[in-house]
Protein backbone atom coordinates (compact mmCIF):
# COMPACT_ATOMS: atom_id res chain seq x y z
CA UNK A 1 12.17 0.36 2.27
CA UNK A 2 10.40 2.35 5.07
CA UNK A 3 10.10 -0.12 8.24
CA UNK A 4 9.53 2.44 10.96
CA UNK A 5 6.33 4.66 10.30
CA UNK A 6 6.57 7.86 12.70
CA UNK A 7 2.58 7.67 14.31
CA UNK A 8 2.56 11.27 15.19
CA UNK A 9 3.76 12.67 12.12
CA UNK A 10 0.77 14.45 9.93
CA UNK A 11 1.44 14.05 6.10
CA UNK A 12 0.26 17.13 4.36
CA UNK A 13 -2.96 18.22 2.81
CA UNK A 14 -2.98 18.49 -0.91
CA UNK A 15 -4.65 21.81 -1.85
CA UNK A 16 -6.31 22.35 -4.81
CA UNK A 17 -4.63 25.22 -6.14
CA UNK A 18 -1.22 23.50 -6.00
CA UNK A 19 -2.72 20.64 -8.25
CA UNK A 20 -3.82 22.99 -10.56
CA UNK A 21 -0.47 24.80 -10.28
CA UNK A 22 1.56 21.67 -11.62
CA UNK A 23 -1.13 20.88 -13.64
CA UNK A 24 -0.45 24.02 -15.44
CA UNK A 25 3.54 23.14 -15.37
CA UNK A 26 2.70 20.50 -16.70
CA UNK A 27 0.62 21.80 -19.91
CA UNK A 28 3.55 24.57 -20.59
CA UNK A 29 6.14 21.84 -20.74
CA UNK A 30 4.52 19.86 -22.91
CA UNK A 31 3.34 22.85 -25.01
CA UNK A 32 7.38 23.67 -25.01
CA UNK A 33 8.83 20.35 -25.62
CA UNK A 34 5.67 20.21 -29.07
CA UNK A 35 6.32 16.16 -28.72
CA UNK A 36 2.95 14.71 -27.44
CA UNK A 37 5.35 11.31 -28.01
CA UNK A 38 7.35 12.89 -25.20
CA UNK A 39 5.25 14.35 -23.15
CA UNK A 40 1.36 14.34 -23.65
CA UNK A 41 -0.71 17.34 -22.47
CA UNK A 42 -3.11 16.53 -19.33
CA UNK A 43 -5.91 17.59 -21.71
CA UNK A 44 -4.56 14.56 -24.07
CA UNK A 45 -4.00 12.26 -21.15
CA UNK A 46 -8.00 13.19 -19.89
CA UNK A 47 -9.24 12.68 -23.46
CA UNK A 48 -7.90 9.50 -23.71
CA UNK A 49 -8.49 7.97 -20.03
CA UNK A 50 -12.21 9.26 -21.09
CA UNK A 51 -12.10 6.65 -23.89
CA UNK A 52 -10.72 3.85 -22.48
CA UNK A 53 -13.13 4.35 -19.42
CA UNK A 54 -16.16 3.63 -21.71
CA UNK A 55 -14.75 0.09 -22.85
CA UNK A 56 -14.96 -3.47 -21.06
CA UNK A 57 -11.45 -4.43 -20.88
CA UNK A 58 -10.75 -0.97 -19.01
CA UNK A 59 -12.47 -2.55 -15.67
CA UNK A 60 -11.63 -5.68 -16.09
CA UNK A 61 -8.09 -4.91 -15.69
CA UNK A 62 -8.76 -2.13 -12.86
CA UNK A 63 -10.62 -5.60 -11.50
CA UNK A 64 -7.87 -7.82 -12.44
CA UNK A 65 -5.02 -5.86 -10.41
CA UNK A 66 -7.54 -4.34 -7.74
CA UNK A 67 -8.62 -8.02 -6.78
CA UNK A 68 -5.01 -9.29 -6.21
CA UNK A 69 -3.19 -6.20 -4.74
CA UNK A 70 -5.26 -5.85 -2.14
CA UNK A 71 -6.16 -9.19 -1.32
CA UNK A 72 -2.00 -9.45 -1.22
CA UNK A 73 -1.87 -6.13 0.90
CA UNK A 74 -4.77 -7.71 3.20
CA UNK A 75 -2.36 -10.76 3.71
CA UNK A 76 0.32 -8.79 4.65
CA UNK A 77 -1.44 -6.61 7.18
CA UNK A 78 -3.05 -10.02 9.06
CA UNK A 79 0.32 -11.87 8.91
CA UNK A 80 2.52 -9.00 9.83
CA UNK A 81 -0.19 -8.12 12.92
CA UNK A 82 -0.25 -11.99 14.29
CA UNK A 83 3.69 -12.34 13.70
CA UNK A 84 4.20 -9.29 15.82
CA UNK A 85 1.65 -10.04 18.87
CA UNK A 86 3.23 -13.29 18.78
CA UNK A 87 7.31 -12.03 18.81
CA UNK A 88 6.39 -10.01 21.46
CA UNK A 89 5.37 -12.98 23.95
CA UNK A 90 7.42 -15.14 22.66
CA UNK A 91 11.59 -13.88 22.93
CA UNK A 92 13.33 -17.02 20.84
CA UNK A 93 10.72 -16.59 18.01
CA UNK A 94 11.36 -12.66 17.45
CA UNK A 95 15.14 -12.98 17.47
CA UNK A 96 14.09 -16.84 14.98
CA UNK A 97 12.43 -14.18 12.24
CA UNK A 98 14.39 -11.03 12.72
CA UNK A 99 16.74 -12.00 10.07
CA UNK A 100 13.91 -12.55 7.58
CA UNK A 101 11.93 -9.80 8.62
CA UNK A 102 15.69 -7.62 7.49
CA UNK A 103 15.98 -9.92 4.43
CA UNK A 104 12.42 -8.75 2.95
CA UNK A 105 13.34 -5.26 3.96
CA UNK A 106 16.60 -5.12 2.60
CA UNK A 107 15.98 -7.00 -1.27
CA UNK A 108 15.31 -4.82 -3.88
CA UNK A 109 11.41 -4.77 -5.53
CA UNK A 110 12.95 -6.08 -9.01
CA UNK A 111 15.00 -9.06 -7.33
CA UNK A 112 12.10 -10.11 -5.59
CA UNK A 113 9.40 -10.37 -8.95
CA UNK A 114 12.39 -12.38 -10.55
CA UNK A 115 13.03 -14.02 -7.95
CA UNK A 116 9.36 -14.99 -7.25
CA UNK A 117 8.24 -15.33 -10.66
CA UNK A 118 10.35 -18.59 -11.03
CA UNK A 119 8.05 -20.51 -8.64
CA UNK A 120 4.56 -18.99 -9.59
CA UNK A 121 3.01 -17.83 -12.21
CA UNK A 122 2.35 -14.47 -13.83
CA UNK A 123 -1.13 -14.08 -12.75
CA UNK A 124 -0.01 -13.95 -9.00
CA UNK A 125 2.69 -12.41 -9.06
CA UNK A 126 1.42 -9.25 -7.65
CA UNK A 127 -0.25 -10.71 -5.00
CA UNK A 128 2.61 -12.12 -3.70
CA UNK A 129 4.81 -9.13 -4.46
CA UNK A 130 1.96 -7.25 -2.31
CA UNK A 131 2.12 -9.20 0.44
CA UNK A 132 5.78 -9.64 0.83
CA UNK A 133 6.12 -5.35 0.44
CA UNK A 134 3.35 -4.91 3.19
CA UNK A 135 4.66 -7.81 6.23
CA UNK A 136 7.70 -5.96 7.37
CA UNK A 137 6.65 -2.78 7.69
CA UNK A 138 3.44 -3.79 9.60
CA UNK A 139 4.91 -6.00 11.65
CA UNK A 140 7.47 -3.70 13.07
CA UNK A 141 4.62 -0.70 13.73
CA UNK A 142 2.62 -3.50 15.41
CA UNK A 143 5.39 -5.02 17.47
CA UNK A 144 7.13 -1.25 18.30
CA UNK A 145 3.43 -0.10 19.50
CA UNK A 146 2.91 -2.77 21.61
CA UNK A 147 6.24 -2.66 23.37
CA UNK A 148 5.96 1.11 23.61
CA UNK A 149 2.35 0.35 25.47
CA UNK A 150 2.04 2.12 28.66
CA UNK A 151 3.52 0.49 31.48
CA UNK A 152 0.98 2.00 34.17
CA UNK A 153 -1.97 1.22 32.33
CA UNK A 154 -0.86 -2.62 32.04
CA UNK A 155 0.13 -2.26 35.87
CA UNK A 156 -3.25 -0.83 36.75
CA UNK A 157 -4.96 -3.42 34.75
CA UNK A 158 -2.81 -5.88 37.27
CA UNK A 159 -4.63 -4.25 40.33
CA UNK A 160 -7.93 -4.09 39.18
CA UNK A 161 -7.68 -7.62 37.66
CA UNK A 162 -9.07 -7.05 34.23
CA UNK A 163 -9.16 -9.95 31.22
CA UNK A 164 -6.92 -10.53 28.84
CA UNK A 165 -9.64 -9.22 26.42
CA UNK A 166 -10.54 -6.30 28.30
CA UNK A 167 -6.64 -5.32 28.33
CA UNK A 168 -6.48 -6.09 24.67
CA UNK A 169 -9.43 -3.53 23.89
CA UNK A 170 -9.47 -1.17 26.04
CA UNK A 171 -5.38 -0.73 26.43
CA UNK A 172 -3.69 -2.36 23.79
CA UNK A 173 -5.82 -1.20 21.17
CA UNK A 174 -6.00 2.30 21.36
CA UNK A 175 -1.87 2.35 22.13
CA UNK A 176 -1.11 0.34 19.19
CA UNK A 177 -3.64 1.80 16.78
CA UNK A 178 -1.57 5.11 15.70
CA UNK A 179 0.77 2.72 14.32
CA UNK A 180 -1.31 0.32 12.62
CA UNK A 181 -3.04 2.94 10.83
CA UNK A 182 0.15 4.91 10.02
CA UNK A 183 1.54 1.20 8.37
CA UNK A 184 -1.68 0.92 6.94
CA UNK A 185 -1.64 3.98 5.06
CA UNK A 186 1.82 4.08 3.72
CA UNK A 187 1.90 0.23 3.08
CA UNK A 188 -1.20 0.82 0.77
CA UNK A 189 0.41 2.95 -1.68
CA UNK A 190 3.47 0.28 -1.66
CA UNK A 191 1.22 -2.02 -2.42
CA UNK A 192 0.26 -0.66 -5.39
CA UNK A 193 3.51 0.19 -6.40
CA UNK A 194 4.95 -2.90 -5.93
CA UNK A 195 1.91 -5.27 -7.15
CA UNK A 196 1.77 -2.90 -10.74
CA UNK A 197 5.74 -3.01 -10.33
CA UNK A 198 5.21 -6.50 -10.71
CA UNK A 199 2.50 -6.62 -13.20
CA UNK A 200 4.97 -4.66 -15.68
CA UNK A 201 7.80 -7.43 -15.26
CA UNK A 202 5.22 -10.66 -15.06
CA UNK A 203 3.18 -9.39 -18.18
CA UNK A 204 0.04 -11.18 -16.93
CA UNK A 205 -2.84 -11.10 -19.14
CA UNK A 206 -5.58 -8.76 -18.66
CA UNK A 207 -4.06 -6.47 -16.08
CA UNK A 208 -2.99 -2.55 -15.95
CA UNK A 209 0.69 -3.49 -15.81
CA UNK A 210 0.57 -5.17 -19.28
CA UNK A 211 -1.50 -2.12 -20.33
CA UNK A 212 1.70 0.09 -19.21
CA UNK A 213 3.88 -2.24 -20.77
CA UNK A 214 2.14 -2.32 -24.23
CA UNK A 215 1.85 1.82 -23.98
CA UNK A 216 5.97 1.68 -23.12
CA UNK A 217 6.96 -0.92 -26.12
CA UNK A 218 4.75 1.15 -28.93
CA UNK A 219 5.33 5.03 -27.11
CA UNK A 220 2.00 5.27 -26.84
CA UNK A 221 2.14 8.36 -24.08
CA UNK A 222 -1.27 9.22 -23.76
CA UNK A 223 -1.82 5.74 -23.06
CA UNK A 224 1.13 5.68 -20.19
CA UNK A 225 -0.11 8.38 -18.62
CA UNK A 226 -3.50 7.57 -18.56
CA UNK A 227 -2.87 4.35 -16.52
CA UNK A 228 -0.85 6.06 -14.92
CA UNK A 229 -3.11 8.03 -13.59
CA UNK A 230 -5.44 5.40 -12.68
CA UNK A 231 -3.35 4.04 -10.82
CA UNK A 232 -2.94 6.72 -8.13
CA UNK A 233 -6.73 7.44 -8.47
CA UNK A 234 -7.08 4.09 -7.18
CA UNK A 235 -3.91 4.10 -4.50
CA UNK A 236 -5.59 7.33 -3.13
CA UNK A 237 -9.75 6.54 -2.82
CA UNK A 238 -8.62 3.16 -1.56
CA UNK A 239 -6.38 5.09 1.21
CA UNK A 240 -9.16 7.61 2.03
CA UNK A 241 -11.62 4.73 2.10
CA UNK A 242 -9.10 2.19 4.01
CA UNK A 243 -8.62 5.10 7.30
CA UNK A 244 -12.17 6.04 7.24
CA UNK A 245 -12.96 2.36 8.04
CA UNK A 246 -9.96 1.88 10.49
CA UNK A 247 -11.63 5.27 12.30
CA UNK A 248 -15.14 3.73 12.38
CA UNK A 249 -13.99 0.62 13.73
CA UNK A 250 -11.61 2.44 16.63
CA UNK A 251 -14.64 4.63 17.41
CA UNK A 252 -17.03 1.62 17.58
CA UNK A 253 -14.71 0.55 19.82
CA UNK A 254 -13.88 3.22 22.39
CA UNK A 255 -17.77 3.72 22.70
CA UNK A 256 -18.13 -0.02 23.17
């Protein structure tokens, strides 16, 4: 599992022509392989998303998941950020948590559903599975960006006697932001992974993992793909959307 999110790294741009490029890759090989079973054609896989769109069940399981993946991913996020501020000040609990904090890092996805499905049920599995995938990795990008917090700011705060608030907004903040939002981002996308990851296993009623699993135990491919597909539609508007609030709110706040 990623724990250490590089802040000054810049993923790269998807361009349009290099969608359309595997896109067509994509259409040869399954034009090749002449097994829709196999591999279904993007035209299939748009076809049928098309008609599962138009039906009731279709977004109530996009609700179903949606609802408890990122309520588990917005659990993470808030414990992970008040577990680090609070390591930080506080030596004996950081070195009390370390081991669990490399314990959730280290387990596999699959051992944890198994091992959490035993004590809850199905139908929050993924929230749990969310949440557990997303604590770790924000709170070491939280704790590393406050200790790596400029030292001469803090000191000049010292001189010029500012509040604990003020030094929370004005320094902290805009030090340890890079690295929230770089957690934020990449935890988002495990989220999903891990909460659908979970759904597949769990088999709860009504959501897009048992629509996966049905599509996997009767080959229906268009059907796999489809959700598939869905399912990183989602992962990426909700990323977009996610870092054009976290800029709003670190603008509101440098003008404020």
């Amino acid at each position: 599992m990623i724990s250490i999110i590089n802040h000054n790294s810049n993923s790269t741009k998807i361009k349009g022509w290099s969608v359309l490029f595997w896109l067509a890759v994509w259409e040869i090989a399954s034009r090749l392989l002449g097994q829709s079973l196999l591999l279904a054609s993007p035209l299939t896989v748009i076809k049928r998303l098309a008609v599962l769109a138009v039906t009731t069940p279709f977004w109530q399981s996009i609700l179903f998941s949606l609802l408890r993946i990122i309520g588990g991913f917005l659990c993470g996020v808030l414990f992970g950020t008040l577990l680090a501020i609070f390591a930080v000040n506080h030596t004996k609990f950081e070195e009390l948590i370390a081991p669990l904090i490399l314990l959730i890092k280290t387990i596999p996805v699959a051992s944890f559903i198994i091992l959490v499905l035993i004590f809850i049920s199905s139908k929050n599995l993924s929230v749990m599975i969310s949440f557990l995938m997303v604590l770790p990795i924000v709170y070491t990008n939280v704790r590393n960006g406050i200790l790596e917090t400029d030292r001469n700011l803090l000191e000049m705060a010292s001189v010029f006697s500012l509040s604990r608030f003020k030094k929370f907004r004005y320094i902290y903040v805009p030090q340890v932001f890079p690295y929230f939002q770089s957690a934020c981002s990449v935890c988002l996308g495990l989220a999903f992974k891990s909460g659908i990851a979970a759904e597949v296993i769990g088999i709860p009623t009504g959501s897009i993992g048992e629509h996966l699993y049905n599509a996997k135990i009767y080959l229906n491919t268009p059907d796999l793909f489809a959700w598939t597909l869905v399912i990183v539609l989602l992962s990426l508007t909700l990323e977009k959307l996610l870092l054009a609030l976290l800029h709003v709110c670190m603008t509101y706040i440098e003008r404020g």
